[in-house]
C-alpha atoms as a PDB file:
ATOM      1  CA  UNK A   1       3.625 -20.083 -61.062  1.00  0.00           C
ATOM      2  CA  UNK A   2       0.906 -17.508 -60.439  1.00  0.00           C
ATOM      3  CA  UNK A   3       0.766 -15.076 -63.171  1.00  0.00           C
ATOM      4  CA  UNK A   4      -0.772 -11.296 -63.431  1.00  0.00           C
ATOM      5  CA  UNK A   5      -0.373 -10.258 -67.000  1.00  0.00           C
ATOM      6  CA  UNK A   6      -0.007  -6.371 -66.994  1.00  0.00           C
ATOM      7  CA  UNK A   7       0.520  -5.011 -70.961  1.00  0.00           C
ATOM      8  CA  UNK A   8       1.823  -5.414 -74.260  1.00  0.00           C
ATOM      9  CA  UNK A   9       3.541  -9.443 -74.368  1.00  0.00           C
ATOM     10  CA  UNK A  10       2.828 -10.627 -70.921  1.00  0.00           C
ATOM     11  CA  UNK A  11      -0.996 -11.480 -71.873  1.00  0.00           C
ATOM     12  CA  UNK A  12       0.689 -14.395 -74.405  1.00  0.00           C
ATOM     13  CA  UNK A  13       3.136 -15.850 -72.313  1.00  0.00           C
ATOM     14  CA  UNK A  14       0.701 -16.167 -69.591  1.00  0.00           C
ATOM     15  CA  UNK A  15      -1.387 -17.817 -71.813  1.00  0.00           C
ATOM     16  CA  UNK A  16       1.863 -19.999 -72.785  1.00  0.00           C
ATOM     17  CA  UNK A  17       2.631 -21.055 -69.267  1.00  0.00           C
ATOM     18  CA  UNK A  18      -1.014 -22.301 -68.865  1.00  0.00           C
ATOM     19  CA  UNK A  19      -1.079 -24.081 -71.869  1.00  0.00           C
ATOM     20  CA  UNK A  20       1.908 -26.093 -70.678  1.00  0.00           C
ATOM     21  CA  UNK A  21      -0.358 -26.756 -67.432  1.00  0.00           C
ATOM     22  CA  UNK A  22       2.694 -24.941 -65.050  1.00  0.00           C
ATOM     23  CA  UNK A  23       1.115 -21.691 -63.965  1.00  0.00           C
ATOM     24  CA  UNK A  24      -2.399 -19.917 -63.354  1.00  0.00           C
ATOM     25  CA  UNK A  25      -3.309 -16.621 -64.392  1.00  0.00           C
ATOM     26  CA  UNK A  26      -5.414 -13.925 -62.471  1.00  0.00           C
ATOM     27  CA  UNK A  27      -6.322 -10.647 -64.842  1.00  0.00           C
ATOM     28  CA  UNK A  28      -5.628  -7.481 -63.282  1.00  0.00           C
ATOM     29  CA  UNK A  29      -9.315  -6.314 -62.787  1.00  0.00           C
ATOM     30  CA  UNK A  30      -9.740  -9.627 -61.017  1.00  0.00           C
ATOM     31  CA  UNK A  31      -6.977  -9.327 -58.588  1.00  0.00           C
ATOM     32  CA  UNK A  32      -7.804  -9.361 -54.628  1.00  0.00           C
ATOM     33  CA  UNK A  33      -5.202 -11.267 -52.211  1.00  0.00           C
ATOM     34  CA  UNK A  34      -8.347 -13.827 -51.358  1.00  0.00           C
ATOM     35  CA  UNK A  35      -7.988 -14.758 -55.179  1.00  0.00           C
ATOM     36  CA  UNK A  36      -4.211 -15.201 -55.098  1.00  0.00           C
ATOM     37  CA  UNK A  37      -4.135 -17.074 -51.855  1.00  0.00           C
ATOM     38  CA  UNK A  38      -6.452 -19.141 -53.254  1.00  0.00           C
ATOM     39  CA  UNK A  39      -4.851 -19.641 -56.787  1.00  0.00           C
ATOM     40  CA  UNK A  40      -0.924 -20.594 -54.845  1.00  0.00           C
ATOM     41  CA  UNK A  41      -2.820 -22.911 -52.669  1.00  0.00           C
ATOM     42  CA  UNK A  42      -3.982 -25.011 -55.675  1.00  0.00           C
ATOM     43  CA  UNK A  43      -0.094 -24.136 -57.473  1.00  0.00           C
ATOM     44  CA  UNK A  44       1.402 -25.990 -54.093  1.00  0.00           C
ATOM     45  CA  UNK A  45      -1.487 -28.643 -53.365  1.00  0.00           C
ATOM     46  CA  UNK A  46      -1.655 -29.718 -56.933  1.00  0.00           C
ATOM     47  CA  UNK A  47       0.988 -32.177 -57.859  1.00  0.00           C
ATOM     48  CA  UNK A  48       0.407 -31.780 -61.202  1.00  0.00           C
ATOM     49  CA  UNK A  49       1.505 -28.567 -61.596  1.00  0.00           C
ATOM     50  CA  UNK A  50       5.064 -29.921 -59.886  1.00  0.00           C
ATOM     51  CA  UNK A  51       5.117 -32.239 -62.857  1.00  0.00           C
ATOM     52  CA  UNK A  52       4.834 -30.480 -65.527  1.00  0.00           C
ATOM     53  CA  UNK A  53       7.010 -27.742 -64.017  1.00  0.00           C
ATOM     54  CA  UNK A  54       9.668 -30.484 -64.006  1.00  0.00           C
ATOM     55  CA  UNK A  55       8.963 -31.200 -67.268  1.00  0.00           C
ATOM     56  CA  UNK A  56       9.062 -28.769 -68.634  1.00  0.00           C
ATOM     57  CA  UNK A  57      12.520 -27.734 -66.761  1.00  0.00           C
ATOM     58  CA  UNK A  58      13.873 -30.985 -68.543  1.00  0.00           C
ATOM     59  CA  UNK A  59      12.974 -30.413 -71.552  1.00  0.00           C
ATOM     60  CA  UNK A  60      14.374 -26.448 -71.303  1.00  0.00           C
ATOM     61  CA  UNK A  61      17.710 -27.597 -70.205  1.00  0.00           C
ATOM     62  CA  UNK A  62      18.057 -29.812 -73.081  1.00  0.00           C
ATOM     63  CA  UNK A  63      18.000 -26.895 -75.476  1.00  0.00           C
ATOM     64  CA  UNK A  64      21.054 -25.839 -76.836  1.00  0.00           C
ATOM     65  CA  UNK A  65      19.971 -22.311 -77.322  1.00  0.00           C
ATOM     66  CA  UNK A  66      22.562 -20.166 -76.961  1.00  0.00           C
ATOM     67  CA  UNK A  67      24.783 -22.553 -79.314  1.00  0.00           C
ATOM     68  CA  UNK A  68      21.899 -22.077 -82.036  1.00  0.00           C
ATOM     69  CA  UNK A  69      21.212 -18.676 -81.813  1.00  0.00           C
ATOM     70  CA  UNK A  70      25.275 -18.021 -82.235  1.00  0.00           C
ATOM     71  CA  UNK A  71      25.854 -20.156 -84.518  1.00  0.00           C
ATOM     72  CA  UNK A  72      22.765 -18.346 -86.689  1.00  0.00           C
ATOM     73  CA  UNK A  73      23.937 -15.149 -86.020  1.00  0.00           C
ATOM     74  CA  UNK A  74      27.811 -15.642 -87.414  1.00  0.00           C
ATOM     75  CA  UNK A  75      26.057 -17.343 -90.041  1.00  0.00           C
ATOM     76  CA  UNK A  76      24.017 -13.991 -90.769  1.00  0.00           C
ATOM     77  CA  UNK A  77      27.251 -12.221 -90.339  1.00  0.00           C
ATOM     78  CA  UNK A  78      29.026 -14.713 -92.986  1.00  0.00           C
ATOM     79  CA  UNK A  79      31.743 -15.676 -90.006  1.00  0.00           C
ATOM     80  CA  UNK A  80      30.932 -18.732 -89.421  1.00  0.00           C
ATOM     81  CA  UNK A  81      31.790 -19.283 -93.103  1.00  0.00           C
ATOM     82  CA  UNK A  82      34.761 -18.023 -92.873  1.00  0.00           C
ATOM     83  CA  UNK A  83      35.731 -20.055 -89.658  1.00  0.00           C
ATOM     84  CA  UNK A  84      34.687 -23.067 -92.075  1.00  0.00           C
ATOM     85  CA  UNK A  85      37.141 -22.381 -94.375  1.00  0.00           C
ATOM     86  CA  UNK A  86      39.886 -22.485 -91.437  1.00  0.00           C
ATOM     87  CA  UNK A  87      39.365 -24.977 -90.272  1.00  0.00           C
END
């Protein structure tokens, strides 16, 4: 993934994404299409980057996200109490 963080959150998860060794970042003052040719060349001829993409992807789809963020929210709410109770 070739990244160009613009403003206010984007700086961070660029960061993020490079940490986890699946993208590369070019600043916005640094941008020229030489630079970004060269950047998704190494993205595509590195297999690395492939790897950890996968990876990563594995691990993401593992996540049961969705399930845990309702199941905090109706506990916020105090329904998931109540469905307790029911059952």
């Amino acid at each position: 993934m070739l990244v160009m963080p613009y403003a206010f959150y984007q700086p961070d998860n660029a960061a993020r994404l490079e940490r986890l060794g699946v993208a590369r970042i070019i600043g916005r003052k640094h941008y020229t299409a030489r630079r970004a040719a060269a950047e998704l060349d190494r993205l595509l001829t590195d297999a690395r980057y492939a790897e950890r993409a996968t990876m990563a992807a594995r691990r993401v789809g593992r996540e049961e996200a969705v399930r845990v963020t309702c199941d905090a929210v109706e506990e916020c709410a105090g329904v998931h109490a109540e469905w307790a109770r029911q059952a």
